[in-house]
Protein backbone atom coordinates (compact mmCIF):
# COMPACT_ATOMS: atom_id res chain seq x y z
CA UNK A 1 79.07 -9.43 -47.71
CA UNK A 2 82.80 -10.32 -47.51
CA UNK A 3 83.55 -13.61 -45.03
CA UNK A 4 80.31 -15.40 -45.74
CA UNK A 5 79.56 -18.54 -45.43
CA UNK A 6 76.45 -20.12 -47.01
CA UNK A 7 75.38 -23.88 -47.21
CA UNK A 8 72.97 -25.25 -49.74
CA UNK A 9 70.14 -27.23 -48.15
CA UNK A 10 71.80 -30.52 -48.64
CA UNK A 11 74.85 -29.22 -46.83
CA UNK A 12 72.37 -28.04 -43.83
CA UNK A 13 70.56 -31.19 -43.81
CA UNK A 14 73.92 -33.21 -43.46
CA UNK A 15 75.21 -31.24 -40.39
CA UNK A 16 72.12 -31.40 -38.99
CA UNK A 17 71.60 -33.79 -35.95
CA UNK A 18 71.06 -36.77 -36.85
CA UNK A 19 72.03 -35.87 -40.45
CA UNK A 20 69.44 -36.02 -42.84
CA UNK A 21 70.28 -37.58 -45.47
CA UNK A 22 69.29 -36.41 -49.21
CA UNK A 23 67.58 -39.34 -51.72
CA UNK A 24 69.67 -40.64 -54.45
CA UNK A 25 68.93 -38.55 -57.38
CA UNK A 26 67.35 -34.97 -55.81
CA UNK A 27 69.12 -31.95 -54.43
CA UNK A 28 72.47 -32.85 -52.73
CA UNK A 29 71.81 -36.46 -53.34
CA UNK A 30 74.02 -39.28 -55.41
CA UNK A 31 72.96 -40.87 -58.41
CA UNK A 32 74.31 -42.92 -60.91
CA UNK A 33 73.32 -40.77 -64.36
CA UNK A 34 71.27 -43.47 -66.45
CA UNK A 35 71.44 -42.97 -70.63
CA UNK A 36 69.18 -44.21 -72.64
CA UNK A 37 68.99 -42.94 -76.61
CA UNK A 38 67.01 -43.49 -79.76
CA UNK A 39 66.35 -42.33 -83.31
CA UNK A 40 63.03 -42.43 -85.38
CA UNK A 41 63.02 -41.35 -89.13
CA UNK A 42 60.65 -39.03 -90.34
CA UNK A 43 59.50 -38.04 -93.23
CA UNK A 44 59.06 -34.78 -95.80
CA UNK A 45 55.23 -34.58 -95.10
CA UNK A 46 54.50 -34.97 -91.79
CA UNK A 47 52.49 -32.00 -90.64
CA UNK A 48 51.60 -30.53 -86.92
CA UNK A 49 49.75 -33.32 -86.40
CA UNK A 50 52.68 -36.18 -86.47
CA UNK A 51 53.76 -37.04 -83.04
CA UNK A 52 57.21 -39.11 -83.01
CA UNK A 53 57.40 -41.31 -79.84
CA UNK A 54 61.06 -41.46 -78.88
CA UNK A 55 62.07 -43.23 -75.71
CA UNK A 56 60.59 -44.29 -72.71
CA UNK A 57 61.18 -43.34 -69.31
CA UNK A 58 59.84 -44.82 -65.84
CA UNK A 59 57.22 -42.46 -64.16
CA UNK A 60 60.13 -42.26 -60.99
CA UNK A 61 62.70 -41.03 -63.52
CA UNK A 62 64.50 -37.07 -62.40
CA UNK A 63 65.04 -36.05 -65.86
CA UNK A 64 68.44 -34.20 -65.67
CA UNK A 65 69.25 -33.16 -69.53
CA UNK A 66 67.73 -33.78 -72.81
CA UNK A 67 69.60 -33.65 -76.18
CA UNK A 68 68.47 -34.03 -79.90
CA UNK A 69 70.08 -33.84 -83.16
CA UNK A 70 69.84 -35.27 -86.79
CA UNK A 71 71.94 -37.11 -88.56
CA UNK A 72 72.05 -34.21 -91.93
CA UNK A 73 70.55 -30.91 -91.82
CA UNK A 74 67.22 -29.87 -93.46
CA UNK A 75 66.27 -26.35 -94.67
CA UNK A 76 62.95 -26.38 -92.42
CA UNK A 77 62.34 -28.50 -89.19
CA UNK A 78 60.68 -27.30 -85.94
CA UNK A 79 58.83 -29.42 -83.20
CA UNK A 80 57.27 -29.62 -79.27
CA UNK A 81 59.71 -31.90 -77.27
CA UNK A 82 57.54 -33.20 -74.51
CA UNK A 83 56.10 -36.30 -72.67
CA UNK A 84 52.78 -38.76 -73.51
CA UNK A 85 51.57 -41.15 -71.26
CA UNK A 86 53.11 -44.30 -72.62
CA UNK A 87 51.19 -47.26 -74.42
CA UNK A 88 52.77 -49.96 -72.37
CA UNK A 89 49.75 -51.38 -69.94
CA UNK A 90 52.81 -52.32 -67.05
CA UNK A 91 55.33 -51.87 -66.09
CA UNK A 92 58.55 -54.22 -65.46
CA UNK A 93 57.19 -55.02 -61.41
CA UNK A 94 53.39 -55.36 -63.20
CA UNK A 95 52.06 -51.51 -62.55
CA UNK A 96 50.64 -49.81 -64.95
CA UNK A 97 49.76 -45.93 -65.26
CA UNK A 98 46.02 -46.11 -66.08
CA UNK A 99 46.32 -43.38 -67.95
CA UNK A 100 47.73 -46.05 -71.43
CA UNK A 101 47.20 -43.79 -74.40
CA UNK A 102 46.22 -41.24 -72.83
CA UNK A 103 47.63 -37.73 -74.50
CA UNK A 104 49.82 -35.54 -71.95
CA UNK A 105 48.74 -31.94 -72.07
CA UNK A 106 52.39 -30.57 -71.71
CA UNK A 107 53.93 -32.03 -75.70
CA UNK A 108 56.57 -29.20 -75.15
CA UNK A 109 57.66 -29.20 -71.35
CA UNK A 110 61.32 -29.54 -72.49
CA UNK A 111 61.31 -27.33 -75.95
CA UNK A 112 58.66 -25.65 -77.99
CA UNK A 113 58.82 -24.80 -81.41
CA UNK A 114 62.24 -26.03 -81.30
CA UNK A 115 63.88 -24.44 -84.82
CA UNK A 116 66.37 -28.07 -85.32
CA UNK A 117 66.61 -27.95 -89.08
CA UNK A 118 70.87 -27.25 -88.88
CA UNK A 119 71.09 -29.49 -85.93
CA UNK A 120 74.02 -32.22 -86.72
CA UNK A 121 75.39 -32.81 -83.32
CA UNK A 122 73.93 -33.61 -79.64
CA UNK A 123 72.21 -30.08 -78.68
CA UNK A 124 71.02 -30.21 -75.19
CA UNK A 125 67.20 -28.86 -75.51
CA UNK A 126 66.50 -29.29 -71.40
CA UNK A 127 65.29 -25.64 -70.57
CA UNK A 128 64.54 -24.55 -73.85
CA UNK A 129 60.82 -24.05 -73.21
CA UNK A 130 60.51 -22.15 -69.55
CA UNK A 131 58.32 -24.98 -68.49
CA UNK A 132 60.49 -27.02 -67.40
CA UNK A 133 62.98 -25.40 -64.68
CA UNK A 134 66.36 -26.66 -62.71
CA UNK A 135 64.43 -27.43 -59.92
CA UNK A 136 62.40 -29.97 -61.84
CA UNK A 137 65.08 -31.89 -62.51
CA UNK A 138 65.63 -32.91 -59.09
CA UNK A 139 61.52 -34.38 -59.34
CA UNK A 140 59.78 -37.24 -60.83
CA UNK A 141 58.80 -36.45 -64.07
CA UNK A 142 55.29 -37.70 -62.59
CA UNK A 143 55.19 -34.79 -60.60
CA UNK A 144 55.92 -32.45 -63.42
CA UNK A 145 54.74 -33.87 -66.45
CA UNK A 146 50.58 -33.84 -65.26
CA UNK A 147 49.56 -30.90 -62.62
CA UNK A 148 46.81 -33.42 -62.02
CA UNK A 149 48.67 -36.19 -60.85
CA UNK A 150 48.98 -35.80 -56.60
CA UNK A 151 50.94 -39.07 -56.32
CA UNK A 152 52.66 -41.86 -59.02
CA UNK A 153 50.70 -43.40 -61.40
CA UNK A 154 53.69 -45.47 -62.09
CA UNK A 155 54.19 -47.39 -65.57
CA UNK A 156 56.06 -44.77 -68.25
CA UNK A 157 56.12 -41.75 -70.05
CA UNK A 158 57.10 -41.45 -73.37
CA UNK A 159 59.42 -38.44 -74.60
CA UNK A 160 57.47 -37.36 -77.76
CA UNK A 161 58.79 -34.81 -81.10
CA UNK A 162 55.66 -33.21 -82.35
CA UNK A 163 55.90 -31.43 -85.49
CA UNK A 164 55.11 -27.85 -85.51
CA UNK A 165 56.44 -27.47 -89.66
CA UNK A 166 56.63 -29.83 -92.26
CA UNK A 167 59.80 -30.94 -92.96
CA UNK A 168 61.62 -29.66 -96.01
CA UNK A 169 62.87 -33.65 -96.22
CA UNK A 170 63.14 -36.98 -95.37
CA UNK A 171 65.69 -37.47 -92.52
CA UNK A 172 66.67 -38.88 -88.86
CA UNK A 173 65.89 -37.04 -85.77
CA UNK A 174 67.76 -38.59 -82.58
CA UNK A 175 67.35 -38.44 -79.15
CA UNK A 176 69.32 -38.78 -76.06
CA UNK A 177 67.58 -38.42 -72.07
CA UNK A 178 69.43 -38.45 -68.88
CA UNK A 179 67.95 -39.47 -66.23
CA UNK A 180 68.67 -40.98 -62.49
CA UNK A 181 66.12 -43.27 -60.26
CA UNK A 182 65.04 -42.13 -56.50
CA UNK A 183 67.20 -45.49 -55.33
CA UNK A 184 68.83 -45.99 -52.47
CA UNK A 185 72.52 -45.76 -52.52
């Protein structure tokens, strides 16, 4: 219809009165993107079973994008891109998860059977599985990594490469989250 006008929830919220006021990292809110990035090498006969642990992330973390890449190309690499509870017992305020070493039942909520074998450069991999939607970026990964859960276990997760083929060789995959916290701005 011509000579609409249509505000987003966050716009709604702040004309409401009193305002209400979105939380730092979710729909409409302000964050301050945090980066974190890692490589692991793997190697030419790793099979479906080899789980890569990449980075770690606090339980509280809105996962916003997701990119991997390797540092040559290989004629055959696939794998899950997902989350594992983490092995760390606490975290940095002394709370742990409960759930240390505990396997996550969702190893591809961010890409499944991910085909990276000519990936050279930073591919974003966010959505590539439908598990994981826009609107979950604007959650705790708590909240979307474990149906279970109904409220923070807090400690970590760990974002986790699990091989789905063996690799035609030897090489580096990388890995690069980001991420904001539900802080207060």
């Amino acid at each position: 219809m011509a000579g609409e006008t249509v505000k987003s929830t966050a716009i709604t919220n702040l004309d409401a009165a009193p305002p209400v006021r979105a939380t730092a990292g979710g729909p409409g809110g302000w964050y301050a993107p945090i980066m974190a990035d890692a490589r692991v090498a793997f190697q030419t006969a790793m099979d479906n079973t080899s789980v890569y642990r990449l980075l770690r992330i606090p339980s509280e973390a809105r996962v916003k994008k997701v990119e991997v890449w390797q540092d040559a190309a290989n004629t055959t690499l696939a794998f899950d891109l997902g989350v594992y509870y983490s092995d760390q017992t606490l975290d940095m305020v002394g709370i742990g998860s409960g759930k240390t070493g505990v396997v996550m039942p969702d190893n591809d909520l961010f890409a499944a059977a991910y085909d990276a074998h000519a990936i050279v450069t930073p591919t974003e991999v966010t959505f590539q599985s439908t598990e994981f939607t826009g609107a979950d970026s604007d959650k705790p990964i708590w909240s979307v990594a474990d149906s279970a859960l109904t409220n923070d276990p807090g400690g970590f997760f760990d974002i986790t490469a699990t091989f789905t083929s063996t690799s035609s060789g030897a090489g580096t995959l990388n890995c690069r989250v980001t991420y904001s916290l539900p802080y207060a701005d």
